[in-house]
N, C-alpha and C. Protein backbone atom coordinates (compact mmCIF):
# COMPACT_ATOMS: atom_id res chain seq x y z
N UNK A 1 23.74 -21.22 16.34
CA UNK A 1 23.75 -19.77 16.34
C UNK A 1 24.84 -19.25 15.41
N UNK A 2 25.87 -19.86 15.16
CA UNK A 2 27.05 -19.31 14.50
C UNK A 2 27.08 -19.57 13.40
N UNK A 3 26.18 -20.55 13.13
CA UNK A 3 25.49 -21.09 11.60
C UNK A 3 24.37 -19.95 11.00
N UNK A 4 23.58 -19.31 11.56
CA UNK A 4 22.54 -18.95 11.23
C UNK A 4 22.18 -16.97 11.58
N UNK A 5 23.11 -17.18 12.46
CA UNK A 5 23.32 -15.49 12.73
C UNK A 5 24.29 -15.08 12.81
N UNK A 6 24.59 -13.33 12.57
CA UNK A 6 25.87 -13.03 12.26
C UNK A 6 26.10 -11.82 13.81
N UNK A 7 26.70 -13.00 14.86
CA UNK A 7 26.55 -12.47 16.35
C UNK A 7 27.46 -10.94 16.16
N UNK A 8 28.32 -10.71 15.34
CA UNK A 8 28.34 -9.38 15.63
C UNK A 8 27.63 -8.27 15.63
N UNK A 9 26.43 -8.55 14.63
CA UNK A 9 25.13 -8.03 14.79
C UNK A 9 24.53 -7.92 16.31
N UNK A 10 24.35 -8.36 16.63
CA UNK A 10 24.07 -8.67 18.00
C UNK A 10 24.84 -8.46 19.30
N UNK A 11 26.43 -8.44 19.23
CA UNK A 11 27.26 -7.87 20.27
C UNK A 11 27.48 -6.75 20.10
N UNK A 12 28.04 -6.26 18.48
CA UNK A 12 28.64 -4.70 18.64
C UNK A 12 30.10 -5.10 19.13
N UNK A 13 30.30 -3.70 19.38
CA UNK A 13 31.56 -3.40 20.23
C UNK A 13 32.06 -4.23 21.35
N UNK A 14 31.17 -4.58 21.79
CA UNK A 14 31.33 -5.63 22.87
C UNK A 14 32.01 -6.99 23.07
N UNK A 15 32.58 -7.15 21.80
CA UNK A 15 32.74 -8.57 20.88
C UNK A 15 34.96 -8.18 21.32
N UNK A 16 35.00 -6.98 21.07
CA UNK A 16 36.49 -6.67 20.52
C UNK A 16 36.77 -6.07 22.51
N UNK A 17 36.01 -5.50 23.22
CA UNK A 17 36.02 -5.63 24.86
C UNK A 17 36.24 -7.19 25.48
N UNK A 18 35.71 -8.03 24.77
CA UNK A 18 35.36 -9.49 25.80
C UNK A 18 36.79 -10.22 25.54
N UNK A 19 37.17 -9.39 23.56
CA UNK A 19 38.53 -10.72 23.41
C UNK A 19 39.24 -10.22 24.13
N UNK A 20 39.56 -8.97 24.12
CA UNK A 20 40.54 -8.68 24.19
C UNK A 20 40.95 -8.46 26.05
N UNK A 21 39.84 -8.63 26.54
CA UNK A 21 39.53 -8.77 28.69
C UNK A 21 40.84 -10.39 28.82
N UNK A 22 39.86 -11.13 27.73
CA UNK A 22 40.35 -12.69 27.86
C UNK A 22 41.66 -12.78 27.43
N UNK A 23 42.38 -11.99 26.33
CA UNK A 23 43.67 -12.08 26.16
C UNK A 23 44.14 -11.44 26.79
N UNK A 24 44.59 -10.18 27.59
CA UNK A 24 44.47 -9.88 28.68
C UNK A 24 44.92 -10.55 29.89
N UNK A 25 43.60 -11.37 30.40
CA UNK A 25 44.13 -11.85 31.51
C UNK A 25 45.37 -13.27 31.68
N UNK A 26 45.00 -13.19 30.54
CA UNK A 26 46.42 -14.35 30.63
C UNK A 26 47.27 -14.20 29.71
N UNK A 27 47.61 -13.11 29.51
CA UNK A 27 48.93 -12.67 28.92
C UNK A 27 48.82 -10.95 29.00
N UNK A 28 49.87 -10.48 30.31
CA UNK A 28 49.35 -9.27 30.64
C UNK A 28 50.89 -8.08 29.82
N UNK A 29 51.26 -8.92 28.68
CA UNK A 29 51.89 -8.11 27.74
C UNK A 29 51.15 -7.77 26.91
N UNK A 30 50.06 -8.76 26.51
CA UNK A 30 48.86 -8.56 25.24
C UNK A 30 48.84 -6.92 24.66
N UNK A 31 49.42 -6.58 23.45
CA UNK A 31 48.75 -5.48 23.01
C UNK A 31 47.33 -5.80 22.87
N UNK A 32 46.66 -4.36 23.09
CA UNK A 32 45.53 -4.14 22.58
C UNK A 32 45.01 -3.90 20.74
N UNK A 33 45.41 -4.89 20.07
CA UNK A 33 45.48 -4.94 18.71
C UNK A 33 44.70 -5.77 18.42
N UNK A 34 43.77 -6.53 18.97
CA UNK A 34 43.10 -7.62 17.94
C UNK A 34 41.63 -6.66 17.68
N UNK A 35 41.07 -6.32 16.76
CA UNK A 35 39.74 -5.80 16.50
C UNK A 35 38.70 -6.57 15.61
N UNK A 36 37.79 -6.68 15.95
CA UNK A 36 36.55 -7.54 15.80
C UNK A 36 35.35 -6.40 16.00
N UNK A 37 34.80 -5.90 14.49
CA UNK A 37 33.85 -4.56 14.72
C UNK A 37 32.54 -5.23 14.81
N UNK A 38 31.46 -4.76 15.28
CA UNK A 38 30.27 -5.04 15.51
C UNK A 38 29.21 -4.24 15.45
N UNK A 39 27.73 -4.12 14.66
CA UNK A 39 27.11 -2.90 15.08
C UNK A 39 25.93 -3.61 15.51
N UNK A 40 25.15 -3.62 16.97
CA UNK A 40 23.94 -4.00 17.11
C UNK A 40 22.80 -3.54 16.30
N UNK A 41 22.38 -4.80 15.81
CA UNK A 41 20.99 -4.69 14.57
C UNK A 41 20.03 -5.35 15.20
N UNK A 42 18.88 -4.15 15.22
CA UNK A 42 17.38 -4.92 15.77
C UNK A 42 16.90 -6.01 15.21
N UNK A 43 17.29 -6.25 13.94
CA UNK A 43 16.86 -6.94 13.21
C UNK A 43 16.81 -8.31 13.42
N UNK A 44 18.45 -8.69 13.45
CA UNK A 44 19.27 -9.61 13.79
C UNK A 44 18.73 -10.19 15.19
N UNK A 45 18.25 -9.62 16.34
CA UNK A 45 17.98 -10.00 17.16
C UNK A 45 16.09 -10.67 17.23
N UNK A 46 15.85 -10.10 16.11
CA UNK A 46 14.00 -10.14 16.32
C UNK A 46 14.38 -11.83 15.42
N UNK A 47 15.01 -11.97 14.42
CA UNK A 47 15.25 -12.95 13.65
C UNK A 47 15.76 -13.82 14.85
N UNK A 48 16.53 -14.12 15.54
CA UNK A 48 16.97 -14.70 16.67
C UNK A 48 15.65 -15.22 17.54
N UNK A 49 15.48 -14.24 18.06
CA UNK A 49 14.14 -14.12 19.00
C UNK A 49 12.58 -14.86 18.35
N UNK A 50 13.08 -15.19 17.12
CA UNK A 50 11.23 -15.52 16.24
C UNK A 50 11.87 -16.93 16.09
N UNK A 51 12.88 -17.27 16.00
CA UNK A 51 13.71 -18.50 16.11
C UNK A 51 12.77 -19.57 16.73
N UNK A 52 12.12 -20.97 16.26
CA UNK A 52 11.43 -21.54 16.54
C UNK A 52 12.05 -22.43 17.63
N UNK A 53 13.14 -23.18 17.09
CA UNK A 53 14.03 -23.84 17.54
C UNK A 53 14.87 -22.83 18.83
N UNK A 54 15.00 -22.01 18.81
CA UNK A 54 16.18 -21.04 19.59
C UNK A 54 14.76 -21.06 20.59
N UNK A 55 13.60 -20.36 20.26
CA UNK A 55 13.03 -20.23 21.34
C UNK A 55 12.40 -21.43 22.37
N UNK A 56 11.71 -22.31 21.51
CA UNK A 56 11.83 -23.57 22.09
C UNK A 56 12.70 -24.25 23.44
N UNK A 57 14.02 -24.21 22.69
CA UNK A 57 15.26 -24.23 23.75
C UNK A 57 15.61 -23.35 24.98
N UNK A 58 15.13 -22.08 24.52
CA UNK A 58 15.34 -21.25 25.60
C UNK A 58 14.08 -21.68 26.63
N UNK A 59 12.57 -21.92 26.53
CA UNK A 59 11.36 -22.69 27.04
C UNK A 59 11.92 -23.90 27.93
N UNK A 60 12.97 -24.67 27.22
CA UNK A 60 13.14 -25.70 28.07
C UNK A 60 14.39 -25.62 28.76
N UNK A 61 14.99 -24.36 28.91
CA UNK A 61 16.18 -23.63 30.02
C UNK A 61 15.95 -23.45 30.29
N UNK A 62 14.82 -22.52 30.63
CA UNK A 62 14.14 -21.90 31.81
C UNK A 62 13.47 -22.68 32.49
N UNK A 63 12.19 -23.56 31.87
CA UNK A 63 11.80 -24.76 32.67
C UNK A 63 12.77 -25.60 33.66
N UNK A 64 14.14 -26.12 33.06
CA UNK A 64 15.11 -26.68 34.06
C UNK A 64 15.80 -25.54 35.10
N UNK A 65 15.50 -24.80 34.54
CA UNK A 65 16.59 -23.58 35.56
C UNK A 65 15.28 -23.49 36.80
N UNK A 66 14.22 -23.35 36.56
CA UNK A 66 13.04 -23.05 37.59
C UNK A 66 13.11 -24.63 38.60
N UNK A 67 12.84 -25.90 37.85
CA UNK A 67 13.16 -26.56 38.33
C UNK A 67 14.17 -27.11 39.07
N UNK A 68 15.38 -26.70 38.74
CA UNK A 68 16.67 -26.79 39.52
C UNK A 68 16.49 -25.90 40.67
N UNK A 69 16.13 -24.69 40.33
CA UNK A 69 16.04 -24.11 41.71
C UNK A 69 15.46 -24.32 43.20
N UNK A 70 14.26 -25.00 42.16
CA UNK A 70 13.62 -25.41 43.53
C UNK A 70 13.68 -26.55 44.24
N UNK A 71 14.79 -27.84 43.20
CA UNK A 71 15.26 -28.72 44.13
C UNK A 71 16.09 -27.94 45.44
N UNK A 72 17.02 -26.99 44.89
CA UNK A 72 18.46 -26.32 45.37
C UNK A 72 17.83 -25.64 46.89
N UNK A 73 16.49 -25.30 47.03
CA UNK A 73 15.96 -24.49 48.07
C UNK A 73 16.14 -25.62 48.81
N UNK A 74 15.12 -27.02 48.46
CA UNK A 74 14.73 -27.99 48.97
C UNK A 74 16.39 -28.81 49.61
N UNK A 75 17.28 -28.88 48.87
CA UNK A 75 18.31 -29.23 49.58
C UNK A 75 18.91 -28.77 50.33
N UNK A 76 19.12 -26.98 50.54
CA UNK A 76 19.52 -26.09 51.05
C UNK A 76 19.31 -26.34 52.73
N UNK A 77 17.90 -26.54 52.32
CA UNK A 77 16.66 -26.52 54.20
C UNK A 77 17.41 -27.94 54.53
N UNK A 78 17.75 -28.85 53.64
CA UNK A 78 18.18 -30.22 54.38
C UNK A 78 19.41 -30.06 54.76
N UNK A 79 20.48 -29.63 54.45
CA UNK A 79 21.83 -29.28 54.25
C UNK A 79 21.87 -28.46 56.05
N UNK A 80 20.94 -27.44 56.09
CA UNK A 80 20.68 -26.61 56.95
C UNK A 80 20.43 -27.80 57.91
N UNK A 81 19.24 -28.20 58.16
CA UNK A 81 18.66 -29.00 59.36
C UNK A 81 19.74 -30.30 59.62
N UNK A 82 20.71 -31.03 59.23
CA UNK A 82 21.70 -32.06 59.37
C UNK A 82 22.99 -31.00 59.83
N UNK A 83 23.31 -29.52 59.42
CA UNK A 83 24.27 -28.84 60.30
C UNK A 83 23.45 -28.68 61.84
N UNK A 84 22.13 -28.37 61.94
CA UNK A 84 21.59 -28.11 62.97
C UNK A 84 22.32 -28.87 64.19
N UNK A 85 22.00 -30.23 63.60
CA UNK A 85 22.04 -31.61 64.09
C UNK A 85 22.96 -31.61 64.57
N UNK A 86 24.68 -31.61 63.80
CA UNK A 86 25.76 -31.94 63.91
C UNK A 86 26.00 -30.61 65.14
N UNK A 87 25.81 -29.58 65.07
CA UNK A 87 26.22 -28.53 66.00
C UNK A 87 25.57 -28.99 67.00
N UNK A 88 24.00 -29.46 67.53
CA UNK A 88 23.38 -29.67 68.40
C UNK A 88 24.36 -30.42 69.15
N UNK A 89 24.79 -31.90 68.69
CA UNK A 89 25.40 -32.71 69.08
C UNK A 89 26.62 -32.60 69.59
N UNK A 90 27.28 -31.65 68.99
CA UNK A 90 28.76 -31.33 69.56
C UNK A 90 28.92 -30.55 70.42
N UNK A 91 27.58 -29.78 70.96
CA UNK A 91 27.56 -28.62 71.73
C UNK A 91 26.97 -29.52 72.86
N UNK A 92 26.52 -31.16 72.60
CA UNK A 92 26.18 -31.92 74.02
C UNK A 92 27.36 -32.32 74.39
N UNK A 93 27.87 -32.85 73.75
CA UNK A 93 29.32 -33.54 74.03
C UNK A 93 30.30 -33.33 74.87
């Protein structure tokens, strides 16, 4: 991405908010002096977005993100039913 697009196109203003949050929080003398200008371009983003490779990748993030989730349910209910257990048991005891 940092090869091929010019992300200030794409952040804007938002770019010189994020550094300057992060310098900021860990150094709470930080002037507010570092500037990094940005103007969001439709352009820049449709070029991004038509991205064969970029989109591709994003196809197979979402595929794992869907899939992760639904292990995460599936462990959740197990996680759940073995506390069941352990409370059942201590409440015989």
């Amino acid at each position: 991405m940092q090869k091929n697009y010019d992300i200030r196109k794409m952040s804007g203003s938002n770019v010189k908010d994020k550094i300057n949050t992060t310098f900021k929080m860990s150094n709470p003398n930080y002037q507010d002096n570092l500037i990094i200008s940005g103007k969001n371009d439709e352009s820049e983003y449709k070029k991004y977005l038509t991205d064969t490779i970029i989109s591709n990748y994003l196809i197979f993030i979402n595929a794992y993100s869907i899939t992760a989730n639904i292990q995460a349910i599936g462990l959740k209910q197990k996680i759940e039913r073995i506390l069941e257990i352990i409370h059942s048991d201590l409440e015989n005891k």
